[in-house]
N, C-alpha and C. Protein backbone atom coordinates (compact mmCIF):
# COMPACT_ATOMS: atom_id res chain seq x y z
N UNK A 1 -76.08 -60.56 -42.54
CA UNK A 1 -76.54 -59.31 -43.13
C UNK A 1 -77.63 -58.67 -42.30
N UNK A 2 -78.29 -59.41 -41.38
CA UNK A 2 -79.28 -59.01 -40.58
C UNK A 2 -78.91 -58.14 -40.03
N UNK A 3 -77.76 -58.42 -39.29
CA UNK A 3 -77.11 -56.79 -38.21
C UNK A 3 -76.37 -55.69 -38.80
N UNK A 4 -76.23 -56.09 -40.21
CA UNK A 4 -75.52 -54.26 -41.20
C UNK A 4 -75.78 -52.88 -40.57
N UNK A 5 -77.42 -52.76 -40.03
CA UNK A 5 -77.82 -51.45 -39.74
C UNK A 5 -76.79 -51.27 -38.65
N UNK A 6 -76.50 -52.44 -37.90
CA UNK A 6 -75.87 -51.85 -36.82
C UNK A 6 -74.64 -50.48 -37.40
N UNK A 7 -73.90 -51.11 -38.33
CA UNK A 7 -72.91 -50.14 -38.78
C UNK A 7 -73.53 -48.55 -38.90
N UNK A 8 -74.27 -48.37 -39.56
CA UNK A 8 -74.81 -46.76 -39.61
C UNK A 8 -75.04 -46.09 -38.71
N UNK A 9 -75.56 -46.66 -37.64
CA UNK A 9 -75.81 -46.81 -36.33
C UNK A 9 -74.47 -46.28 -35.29
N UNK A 10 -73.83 -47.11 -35.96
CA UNK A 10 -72.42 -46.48 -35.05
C UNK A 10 -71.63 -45.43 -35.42
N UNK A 11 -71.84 -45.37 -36.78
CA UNK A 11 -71.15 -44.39 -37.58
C UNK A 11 -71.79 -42.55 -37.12
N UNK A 12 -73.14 -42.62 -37.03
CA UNK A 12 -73.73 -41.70 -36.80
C UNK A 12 -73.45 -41.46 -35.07
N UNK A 13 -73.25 -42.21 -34.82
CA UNK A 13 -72.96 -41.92 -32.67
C UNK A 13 -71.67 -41.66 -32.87
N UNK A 14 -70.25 -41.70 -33.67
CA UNK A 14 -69.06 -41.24 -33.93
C UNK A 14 -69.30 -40.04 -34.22
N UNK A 15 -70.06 -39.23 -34.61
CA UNK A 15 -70.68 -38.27 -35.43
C UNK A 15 -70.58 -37.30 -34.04
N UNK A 16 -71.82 -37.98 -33.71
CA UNK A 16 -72.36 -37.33 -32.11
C UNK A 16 -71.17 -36.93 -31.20
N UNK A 17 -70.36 -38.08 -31.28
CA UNK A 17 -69.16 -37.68 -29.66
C UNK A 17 -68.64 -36.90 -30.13
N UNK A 18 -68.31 -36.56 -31.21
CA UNK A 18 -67.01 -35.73 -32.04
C UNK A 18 -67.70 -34.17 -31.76
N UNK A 19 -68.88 -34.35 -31.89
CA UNK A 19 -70.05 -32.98 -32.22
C UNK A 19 -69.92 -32.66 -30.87
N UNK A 20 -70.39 -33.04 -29.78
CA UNK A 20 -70.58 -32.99 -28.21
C UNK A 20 -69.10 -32.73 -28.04
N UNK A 21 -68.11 -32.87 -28.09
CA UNK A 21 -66.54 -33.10 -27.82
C UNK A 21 -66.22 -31.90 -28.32
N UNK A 22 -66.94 -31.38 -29.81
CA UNK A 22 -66.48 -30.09 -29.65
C UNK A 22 -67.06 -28.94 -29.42
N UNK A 23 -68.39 -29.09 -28.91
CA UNK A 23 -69.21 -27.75 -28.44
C UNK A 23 -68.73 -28.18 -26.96
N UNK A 24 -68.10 -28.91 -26.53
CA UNK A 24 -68.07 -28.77 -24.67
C UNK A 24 -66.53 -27.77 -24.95
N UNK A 25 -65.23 -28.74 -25.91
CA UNK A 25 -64.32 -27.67 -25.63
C UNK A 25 -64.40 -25.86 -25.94
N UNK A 26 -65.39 -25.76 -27.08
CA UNK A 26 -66.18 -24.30 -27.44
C UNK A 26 -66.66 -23.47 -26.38
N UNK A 27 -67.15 -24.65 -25.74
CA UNK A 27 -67.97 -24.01 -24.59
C UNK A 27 -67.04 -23.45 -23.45
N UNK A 28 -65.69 -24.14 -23.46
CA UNK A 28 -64.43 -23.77 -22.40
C UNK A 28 -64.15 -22.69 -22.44
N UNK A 29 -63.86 -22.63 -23.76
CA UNK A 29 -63.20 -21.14 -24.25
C UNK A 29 -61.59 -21.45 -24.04
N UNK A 30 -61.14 -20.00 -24.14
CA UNK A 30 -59.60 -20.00 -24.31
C UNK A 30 -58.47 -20.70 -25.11
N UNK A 31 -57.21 -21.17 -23.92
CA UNK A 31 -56.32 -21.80 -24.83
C UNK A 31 -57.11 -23.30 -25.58
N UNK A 32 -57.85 -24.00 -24.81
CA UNK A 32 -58.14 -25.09 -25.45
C UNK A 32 -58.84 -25.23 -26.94
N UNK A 33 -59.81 -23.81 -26.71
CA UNK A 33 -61.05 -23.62 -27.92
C UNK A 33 -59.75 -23.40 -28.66
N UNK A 34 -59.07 -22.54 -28.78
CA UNK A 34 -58.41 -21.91 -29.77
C UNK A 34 -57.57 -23.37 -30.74
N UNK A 35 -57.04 -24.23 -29.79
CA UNK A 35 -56.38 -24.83 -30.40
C UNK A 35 -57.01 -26.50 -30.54
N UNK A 36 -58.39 -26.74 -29.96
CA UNK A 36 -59.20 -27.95 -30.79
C UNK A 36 -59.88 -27.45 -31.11
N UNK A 37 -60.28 -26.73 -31.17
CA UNK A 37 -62.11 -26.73 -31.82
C UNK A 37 -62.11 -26.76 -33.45
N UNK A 38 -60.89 -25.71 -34.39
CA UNK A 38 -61.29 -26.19 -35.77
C UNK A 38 -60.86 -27.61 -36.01
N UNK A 39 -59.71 -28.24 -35.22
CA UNK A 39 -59.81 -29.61 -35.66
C UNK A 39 -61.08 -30.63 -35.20
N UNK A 40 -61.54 -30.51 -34.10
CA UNK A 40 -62.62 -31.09 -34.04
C UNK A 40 -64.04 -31.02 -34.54
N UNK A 41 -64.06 -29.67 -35.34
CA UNK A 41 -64.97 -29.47 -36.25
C UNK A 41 -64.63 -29.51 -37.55
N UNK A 42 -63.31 -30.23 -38.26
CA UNK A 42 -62.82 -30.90 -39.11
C UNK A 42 -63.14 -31.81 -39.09
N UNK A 43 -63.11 -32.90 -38.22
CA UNK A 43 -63.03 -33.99 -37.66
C UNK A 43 -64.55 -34.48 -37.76
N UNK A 44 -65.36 -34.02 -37.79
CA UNK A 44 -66.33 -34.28 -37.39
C UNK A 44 -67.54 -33.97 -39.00
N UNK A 45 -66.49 -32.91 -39.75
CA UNK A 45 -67.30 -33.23 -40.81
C UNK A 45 -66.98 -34.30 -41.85
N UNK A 46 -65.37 -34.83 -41.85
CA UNK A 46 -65.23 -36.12 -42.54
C UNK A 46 -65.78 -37.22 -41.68
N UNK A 47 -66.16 -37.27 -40.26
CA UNK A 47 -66.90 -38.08 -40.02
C UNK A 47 -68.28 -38.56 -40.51
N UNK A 48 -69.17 -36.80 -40.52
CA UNK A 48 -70.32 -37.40 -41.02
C UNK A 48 -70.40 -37.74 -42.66
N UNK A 49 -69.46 -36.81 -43.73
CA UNK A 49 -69.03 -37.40 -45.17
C UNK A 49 -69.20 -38.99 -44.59
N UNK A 50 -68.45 -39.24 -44.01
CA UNK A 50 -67.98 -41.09 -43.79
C UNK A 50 -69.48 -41.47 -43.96
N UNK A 51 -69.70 -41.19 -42.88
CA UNK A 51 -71.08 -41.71 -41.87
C UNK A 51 -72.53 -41.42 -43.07
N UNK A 52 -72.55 -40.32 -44.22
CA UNK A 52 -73.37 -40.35 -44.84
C UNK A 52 -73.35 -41.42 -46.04
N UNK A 53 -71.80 -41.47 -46.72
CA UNK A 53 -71.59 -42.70 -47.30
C UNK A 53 -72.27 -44.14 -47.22
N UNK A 54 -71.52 -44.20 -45.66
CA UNK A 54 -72.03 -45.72 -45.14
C UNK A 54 -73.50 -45.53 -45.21
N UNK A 55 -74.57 -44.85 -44.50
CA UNK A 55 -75.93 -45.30 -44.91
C UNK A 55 -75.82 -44.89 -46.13
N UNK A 56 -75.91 -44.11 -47.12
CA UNK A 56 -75.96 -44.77 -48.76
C UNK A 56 -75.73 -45.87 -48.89
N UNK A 57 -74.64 -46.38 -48.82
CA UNK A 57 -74.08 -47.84 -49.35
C UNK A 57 -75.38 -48.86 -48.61
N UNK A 58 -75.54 -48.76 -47.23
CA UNK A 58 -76.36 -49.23 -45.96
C UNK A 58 -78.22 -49.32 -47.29
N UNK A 59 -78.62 -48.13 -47.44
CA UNK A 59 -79.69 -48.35 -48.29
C UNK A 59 -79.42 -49.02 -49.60
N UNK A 60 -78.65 -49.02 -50.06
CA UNK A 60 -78.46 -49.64 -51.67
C UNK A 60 -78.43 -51.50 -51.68
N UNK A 61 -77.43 -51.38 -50.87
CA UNK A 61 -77.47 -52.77 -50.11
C UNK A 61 -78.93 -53.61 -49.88
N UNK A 62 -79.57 -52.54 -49.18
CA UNK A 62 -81.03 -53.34 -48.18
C UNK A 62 -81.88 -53.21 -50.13
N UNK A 63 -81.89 -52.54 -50.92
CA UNK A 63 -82.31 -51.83 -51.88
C UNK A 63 -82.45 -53.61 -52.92
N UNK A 64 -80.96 -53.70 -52.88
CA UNK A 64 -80.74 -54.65 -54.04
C UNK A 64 -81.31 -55.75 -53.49
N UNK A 65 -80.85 -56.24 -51.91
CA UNK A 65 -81.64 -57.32 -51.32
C UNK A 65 -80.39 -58.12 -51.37
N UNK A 66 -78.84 -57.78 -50.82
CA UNK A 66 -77.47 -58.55 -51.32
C UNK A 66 -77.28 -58.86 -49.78
């Protein structure tokens, strides 16, 4: 249980590449923006939903002392 944080930890850097991944294709422009960018800014908000979950669960956990 010592290394749990690691999980939030990673969850939130999934967050990041997805975020960076889609302001670089934004930043391209054209055919590419047109056809990733709302999925990768889909993508990226059920990531952080995910990713806010897990630290909830991550504090409740450290909370109860389980």
């Amino acid at each position: 249980m010592e290394n749990l944080y690691i999980v939030p930890v990673i969850s939130c850097l999934v967050v990041l590449v997805i975020l960076m991944i889609g302001i670089t294709v934004f930043a391209k422009g054209g055919d590419v923006n047109r056809k990733y960018s709302n999925k990768l800014m889909r993508y990226r908000v059920i990531a952080q939903a995910i990713a806010v979950l897990i630290i909830l669960g991550y504090v409740l956990i450290q909370q109860r002392g389980i």
